[in-house]
C-alpha atoms as a PDB file:
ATOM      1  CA  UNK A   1     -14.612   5.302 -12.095  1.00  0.00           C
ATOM      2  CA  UNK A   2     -16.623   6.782  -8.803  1.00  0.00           C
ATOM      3  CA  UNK A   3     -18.071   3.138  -8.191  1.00  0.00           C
ATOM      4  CA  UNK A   4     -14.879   1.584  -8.486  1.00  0.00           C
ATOM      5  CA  UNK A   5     -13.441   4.047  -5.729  1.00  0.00           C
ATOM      6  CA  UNK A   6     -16.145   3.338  -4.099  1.00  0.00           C
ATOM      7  CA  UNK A   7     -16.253  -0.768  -4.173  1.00  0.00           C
ATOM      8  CA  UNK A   8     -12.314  -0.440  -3.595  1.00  0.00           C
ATOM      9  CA  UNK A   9     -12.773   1.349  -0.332  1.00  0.00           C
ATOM     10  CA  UNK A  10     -15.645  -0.914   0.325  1.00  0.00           C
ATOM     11  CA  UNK A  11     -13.913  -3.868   0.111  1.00  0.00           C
ATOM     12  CA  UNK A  12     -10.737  -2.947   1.181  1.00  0.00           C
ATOM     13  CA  UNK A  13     -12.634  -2.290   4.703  1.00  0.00           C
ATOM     14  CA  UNK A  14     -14.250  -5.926   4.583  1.00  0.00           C
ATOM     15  CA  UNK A  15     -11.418  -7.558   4.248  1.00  0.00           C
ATOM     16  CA  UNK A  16      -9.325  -5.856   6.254  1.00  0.00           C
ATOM     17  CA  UNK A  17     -11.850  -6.603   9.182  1.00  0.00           C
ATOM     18  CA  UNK A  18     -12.604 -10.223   8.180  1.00  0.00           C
ATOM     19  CA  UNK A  19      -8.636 -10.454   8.363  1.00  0.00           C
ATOM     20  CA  UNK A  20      -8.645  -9.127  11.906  1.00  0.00           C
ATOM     21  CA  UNK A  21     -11.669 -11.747  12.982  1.00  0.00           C
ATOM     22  CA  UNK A  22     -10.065 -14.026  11.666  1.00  0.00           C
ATOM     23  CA  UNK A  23      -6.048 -13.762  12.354  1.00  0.00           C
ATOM     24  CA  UNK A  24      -5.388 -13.953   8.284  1.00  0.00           C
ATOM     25  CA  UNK A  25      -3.694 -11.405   5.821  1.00  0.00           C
ATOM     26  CA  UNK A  26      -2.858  -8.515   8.240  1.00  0.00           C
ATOM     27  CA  UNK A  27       1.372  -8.751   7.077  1.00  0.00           C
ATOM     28  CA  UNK A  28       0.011  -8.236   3.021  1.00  0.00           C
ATOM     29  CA  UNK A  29      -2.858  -5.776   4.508  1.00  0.00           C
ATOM     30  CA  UNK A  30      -0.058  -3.800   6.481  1.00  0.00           C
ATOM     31  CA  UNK A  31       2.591  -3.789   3.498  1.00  0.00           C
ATOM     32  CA  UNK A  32      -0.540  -2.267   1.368  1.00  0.00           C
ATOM     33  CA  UNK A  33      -1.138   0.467   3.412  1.00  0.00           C
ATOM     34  CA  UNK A  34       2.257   1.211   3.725  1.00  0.00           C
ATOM     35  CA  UNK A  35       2.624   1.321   0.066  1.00  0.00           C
ATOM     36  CA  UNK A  36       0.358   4.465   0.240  1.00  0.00           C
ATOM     37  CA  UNK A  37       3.235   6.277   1.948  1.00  0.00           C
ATOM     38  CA  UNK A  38       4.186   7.249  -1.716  1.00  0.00           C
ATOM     39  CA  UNK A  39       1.282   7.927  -3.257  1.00  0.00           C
ATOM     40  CA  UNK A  40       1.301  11.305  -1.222  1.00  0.00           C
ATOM     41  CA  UNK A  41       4.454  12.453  -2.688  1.00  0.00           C
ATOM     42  CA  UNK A  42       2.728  11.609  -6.187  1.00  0.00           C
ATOM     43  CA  UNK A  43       0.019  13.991  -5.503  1.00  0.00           C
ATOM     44  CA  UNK A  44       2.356  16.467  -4.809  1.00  0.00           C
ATOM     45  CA  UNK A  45       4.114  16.407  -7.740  1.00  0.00           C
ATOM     46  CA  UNK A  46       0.817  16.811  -9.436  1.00  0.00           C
ATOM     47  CA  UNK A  47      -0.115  19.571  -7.390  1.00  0.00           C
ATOM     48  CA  UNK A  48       3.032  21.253  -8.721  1.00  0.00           C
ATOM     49  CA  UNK A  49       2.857  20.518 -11.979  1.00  0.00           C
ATOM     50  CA  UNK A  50      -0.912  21.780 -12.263  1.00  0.00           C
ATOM     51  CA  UNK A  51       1.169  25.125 -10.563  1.00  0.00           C
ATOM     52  CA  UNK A  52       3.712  25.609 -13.448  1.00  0.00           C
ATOM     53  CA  UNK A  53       6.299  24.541 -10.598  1.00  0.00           C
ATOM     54  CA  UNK A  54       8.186  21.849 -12.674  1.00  0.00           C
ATOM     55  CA  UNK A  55      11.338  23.663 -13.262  1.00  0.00           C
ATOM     56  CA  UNK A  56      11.215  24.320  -9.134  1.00  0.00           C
ATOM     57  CA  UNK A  57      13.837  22.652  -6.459  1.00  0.00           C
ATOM     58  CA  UNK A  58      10.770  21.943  -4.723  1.00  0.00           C
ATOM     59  CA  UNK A  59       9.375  20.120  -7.478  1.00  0.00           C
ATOM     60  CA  UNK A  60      12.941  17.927  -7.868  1.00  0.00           C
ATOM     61  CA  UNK A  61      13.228  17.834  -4.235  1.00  0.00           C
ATOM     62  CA  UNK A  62       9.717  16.063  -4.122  1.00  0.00           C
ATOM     63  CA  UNK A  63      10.932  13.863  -6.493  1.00  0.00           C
ATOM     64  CA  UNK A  64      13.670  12.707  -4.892  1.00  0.00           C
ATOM     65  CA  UNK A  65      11.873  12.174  -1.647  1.00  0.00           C
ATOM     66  CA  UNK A  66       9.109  10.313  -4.390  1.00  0.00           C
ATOM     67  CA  UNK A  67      12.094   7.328  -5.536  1.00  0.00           C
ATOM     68  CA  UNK A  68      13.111   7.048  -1.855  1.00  0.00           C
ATOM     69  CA  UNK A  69      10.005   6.560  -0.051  1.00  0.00           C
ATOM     70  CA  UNK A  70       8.941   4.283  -3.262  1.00  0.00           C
ATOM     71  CA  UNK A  71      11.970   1.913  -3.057  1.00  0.00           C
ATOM     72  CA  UNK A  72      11.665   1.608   0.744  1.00  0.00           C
ATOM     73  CA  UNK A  73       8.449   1.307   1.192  1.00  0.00           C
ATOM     74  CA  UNK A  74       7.034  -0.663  -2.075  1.00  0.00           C
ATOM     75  CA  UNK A  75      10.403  -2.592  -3.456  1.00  0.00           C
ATOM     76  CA  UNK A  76      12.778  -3.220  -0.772  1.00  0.00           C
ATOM     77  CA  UNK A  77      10.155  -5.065   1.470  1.00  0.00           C
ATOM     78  CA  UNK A  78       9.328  -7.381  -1.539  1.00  0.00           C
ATOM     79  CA  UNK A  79      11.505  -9.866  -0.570  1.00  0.00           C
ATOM     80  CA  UNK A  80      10.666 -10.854   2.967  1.00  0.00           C
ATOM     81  CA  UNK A  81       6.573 -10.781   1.960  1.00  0.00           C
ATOM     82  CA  UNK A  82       7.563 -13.052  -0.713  1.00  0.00           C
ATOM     83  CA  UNK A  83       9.420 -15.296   1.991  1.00  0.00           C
ATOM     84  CA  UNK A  84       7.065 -14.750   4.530  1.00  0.00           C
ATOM     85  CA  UNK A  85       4.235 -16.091   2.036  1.00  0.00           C
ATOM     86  CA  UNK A  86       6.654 -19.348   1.143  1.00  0.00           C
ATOM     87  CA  UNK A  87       7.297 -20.054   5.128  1.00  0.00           C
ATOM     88  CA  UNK A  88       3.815 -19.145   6.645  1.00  0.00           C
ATOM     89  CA  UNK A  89       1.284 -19.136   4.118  1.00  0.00           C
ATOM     90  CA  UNK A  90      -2.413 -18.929   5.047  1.00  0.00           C
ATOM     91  CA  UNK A  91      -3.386 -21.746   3.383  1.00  0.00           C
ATOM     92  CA  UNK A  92      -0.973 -24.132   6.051  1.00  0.00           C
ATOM     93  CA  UNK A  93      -4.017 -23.833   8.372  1.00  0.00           C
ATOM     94  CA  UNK A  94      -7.582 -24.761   8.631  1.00  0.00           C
ATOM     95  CA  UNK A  95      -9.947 -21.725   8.234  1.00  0.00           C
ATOM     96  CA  UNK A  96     -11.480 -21.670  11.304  1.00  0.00           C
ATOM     97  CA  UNK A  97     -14.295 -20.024  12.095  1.00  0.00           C
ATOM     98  CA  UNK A  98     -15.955 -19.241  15.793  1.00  0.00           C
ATOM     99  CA  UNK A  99     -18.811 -21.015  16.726  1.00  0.00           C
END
């Protein structure tokens, strides 16, 4: 499990350069990251739960804040990637690579 955290992040930096060299991928890299806007509100709600804090209004306060930041950030953008894959997709161009 360590060495796939570890090849994740490893990888996840590559490409995320080799998009920037190479003007390709940053809208799905961007929409990634953002996805991780949730996963801090998930941690959270472990945190609390690992505190005996479930019955808390924190704890269903965090939740709420959880579904909202999940549907805005991971869901409701679905759409325009999806159309922005169908109207621009990478593969339209050449790769082109500097001499």
């Amino acid at each position: 499990e360590t060495m796939l955290f570890i090849f994740h992040h490893l990888f996840s930096i590559y490409f995320w350069s080799e998009g920037l060299r190479y003007d390709c991928g940053q809208r799905y890299a961007l929409y990634l990251i953002g996805n991780e806007l949730s996963g801090t509100f998930l941690v959270l709600r472990w945190m609390l739960s690992q505190c005996g804090m479930k019955s808390s209004i924190l704890y269903a306060v965090n939740g709420t804040v959880f579904t909202l930041v999940f549907m805005l950030v991971r869901v409701v953008p679905i759409p325009a990637i999806i159309r922005s894959t169908l109207l621009y997709s990478p593969l339209q161009e050449p790769w082109k690579i500097d001499p």
